[in-house]
N, C-alpha and C. Protein backbone atom coordinates (compact mmCIF):
# COMPACT_ATOMS: atom_id res chain seq x y z
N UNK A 1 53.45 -15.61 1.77
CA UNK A 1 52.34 -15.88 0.88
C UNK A 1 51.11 -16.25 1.72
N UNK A 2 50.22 -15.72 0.94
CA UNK A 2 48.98 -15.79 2.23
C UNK A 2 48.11 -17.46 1.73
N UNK A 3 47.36 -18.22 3.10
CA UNK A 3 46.58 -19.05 2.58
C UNK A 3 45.77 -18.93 2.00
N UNK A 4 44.41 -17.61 2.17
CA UNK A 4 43.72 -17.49 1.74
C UNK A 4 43.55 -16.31 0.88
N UNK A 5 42.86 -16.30 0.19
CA UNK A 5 43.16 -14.83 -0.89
C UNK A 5 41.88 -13.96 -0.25
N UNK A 6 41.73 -12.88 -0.07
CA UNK A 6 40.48 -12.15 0.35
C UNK A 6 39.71 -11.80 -1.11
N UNK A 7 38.39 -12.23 -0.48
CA UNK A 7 37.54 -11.79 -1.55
C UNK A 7 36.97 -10.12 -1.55
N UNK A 8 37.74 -9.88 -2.92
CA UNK A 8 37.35 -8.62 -2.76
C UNK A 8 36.41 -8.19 -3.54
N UNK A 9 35.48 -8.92 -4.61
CA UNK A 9 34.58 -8.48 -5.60
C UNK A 9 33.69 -9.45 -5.00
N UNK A 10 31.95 -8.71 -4.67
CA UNK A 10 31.02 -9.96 -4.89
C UNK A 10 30.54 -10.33 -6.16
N UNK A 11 29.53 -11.11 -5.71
CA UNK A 11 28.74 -11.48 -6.80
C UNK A 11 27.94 -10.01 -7.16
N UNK A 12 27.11 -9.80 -8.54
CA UNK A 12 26.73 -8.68 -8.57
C UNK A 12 25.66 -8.71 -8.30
N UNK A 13 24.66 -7.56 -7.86
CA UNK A 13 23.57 -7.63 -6.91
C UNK A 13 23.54 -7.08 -5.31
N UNK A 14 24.85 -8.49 -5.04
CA UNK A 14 25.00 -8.61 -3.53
C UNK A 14 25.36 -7.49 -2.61
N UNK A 15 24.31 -7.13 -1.59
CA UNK A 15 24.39 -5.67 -0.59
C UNK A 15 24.58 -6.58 0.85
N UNK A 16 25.32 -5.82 1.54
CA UNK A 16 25.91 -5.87 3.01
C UNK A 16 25.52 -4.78 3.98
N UNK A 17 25.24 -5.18 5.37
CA UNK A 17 25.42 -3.93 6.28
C UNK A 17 26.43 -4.25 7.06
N UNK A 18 27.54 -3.15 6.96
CA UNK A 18 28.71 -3.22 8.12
C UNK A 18 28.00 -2.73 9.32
N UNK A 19 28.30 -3.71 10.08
CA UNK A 19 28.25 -3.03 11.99
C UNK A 19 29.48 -2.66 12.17
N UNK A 20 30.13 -2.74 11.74
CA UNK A 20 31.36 -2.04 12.22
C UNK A 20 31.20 0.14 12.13
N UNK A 21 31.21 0.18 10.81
CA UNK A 21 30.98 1.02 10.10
C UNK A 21 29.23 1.72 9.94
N UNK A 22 27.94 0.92 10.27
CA UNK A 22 26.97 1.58 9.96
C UNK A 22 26.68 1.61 8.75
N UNK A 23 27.11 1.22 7.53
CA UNK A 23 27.05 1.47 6.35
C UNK A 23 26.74 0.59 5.66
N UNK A 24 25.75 0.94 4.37
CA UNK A 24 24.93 -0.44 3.21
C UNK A 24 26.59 -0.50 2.62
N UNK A 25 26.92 -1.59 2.31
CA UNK A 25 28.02 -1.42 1.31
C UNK A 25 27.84 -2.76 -0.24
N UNK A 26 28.21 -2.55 -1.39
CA UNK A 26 27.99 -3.12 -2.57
C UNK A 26 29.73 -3.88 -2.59
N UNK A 27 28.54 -5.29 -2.35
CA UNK A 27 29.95 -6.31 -2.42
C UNK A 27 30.82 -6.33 -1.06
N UNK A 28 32.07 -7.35 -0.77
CA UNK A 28 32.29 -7.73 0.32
C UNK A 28 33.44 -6.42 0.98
N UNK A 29 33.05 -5.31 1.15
CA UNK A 29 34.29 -4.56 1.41
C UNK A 29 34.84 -4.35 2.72
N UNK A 30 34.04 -5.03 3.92
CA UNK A 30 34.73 -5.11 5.30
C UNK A 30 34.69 -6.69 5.47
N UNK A 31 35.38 -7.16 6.69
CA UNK A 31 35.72 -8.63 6.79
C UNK A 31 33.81 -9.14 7.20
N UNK A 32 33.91 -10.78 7.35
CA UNK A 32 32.45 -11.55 7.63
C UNK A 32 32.19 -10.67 8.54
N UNK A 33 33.24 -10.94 9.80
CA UNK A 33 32.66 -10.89 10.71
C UNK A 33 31.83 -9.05 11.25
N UNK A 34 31.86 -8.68 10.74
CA UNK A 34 31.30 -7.13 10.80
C UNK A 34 30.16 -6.70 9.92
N UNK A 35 29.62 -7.91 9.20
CA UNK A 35 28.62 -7.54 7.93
C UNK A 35 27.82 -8.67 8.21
N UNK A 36 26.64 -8.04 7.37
CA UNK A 36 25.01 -9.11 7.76
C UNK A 36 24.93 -9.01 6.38
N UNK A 37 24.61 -10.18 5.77
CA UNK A 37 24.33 -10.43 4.79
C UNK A 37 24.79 -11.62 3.90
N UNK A 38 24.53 -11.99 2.26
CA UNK A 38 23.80 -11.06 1.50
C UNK A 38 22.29 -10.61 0.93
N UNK A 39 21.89 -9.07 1.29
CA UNK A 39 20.77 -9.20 0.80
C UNK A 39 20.62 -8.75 -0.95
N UNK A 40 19.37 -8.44 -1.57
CA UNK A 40 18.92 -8.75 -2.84
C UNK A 40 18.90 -7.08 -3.25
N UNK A 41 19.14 -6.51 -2.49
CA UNK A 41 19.26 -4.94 -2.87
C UNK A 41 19.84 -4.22 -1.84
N UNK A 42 19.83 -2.38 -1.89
CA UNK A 42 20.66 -1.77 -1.14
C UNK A 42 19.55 -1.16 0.00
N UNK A 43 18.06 -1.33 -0.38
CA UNK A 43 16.91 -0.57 0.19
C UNK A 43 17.08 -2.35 2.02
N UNK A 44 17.32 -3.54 1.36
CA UNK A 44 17.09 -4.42 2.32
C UNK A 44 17.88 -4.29 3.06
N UNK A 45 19.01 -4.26 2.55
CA UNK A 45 20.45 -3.70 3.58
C UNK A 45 20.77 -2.88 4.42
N UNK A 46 19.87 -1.70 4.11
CA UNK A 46 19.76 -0.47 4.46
C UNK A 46 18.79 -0.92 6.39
N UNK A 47 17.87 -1.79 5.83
CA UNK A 47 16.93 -2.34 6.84
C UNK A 47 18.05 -3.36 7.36
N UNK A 48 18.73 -3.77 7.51
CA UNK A 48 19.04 -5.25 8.48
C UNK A 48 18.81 -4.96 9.66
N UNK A 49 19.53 -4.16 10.08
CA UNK A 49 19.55 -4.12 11.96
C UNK A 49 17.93 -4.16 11.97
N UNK A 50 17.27 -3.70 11.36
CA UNK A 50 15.35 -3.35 12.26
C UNK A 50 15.02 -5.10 11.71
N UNK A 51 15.38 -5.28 10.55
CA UNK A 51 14.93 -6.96 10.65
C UNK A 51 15.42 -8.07 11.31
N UNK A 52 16.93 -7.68 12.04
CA UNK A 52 17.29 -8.71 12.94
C UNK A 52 16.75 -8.37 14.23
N UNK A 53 16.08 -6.99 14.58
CA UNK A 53 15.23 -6.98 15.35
C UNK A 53 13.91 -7.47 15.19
N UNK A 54 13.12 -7.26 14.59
CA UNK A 54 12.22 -7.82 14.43
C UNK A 54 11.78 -9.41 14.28
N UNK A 55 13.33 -10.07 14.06
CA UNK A 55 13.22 -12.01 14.21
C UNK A 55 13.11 -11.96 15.16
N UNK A 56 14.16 -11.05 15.89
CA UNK A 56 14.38 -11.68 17.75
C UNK A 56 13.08 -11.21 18.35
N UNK A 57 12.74 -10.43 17.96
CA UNK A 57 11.04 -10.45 18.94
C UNK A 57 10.16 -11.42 18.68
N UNK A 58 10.14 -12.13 17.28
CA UNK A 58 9.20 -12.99 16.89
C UNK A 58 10.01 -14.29 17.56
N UNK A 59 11.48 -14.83 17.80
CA UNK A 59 11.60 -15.95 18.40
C UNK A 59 11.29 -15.85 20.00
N UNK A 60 11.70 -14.61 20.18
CA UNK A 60 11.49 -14.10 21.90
C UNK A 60 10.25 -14.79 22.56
N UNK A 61 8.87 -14.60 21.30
CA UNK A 61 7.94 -14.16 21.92
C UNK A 61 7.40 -15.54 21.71
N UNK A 62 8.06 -16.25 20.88
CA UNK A 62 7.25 -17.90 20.28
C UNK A 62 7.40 -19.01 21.44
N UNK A 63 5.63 -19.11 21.83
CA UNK A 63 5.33 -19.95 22.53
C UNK A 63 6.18 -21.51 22.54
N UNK A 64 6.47 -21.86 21.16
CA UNK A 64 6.97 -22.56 21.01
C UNK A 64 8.62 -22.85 22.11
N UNK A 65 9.32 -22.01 22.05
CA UNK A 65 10.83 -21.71 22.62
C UNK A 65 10.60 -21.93 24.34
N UNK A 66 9.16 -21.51 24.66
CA UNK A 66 9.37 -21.08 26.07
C UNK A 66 8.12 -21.67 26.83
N UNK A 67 8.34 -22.97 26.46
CA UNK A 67 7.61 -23.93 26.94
C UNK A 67 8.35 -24.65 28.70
N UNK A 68 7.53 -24.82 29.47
CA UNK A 68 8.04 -25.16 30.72
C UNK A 68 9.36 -26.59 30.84
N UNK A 69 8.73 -27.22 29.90
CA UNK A 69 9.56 -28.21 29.92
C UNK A 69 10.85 -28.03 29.42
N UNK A 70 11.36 -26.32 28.52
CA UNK A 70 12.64 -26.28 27.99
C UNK A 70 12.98 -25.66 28.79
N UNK A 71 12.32 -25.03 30.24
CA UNK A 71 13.27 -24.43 31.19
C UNK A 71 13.82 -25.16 32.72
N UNK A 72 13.16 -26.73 31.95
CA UNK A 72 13.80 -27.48 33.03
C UNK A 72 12.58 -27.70 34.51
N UNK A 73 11.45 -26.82 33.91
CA UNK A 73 10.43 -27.10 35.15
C UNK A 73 9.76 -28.31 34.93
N UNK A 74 8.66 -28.31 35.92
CA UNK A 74 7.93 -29.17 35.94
C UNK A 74 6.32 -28.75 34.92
N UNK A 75 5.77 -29.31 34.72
CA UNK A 75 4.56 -29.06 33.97
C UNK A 75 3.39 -28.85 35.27
């Protein structure tokens, strides 16, 4: 008997992108760890990978992160 039961229906709405697979999918149909999400449609989902690119350039690039004193230098 298993501990946990797998969720196999989402909530309705809810869109995923598998990295495993490449694919928008409706509701939870591959495990967490292979899916980004949830987003609010299938058009946002469709976008994840270019918007988790697009954070990491905006934290990359934030003055804030890469200040001398968080790399341990001197000022």
């Amino acid at each position: 008997m298993a501990l946990f039961k797998k969720r196999t229906v989402g909530k309705p709405g809810e869109w995923f992108y598998c990295l495993e697979h490449g694919k928008v999918e409706e509701g939870p149909d591959c495990p967490g760890k292979n899916r980004m999400g949830p987003y609010g449609s299938r058009e946002e989902a469709r976008h994840a990978m270019q918007t988790a690119a697009d954070r990491n350039l905006e934290w990359e690039t934030d003055p804030r992160w890469h200040d001398k004193a968080g790399r341990g230098e001197d000022e």
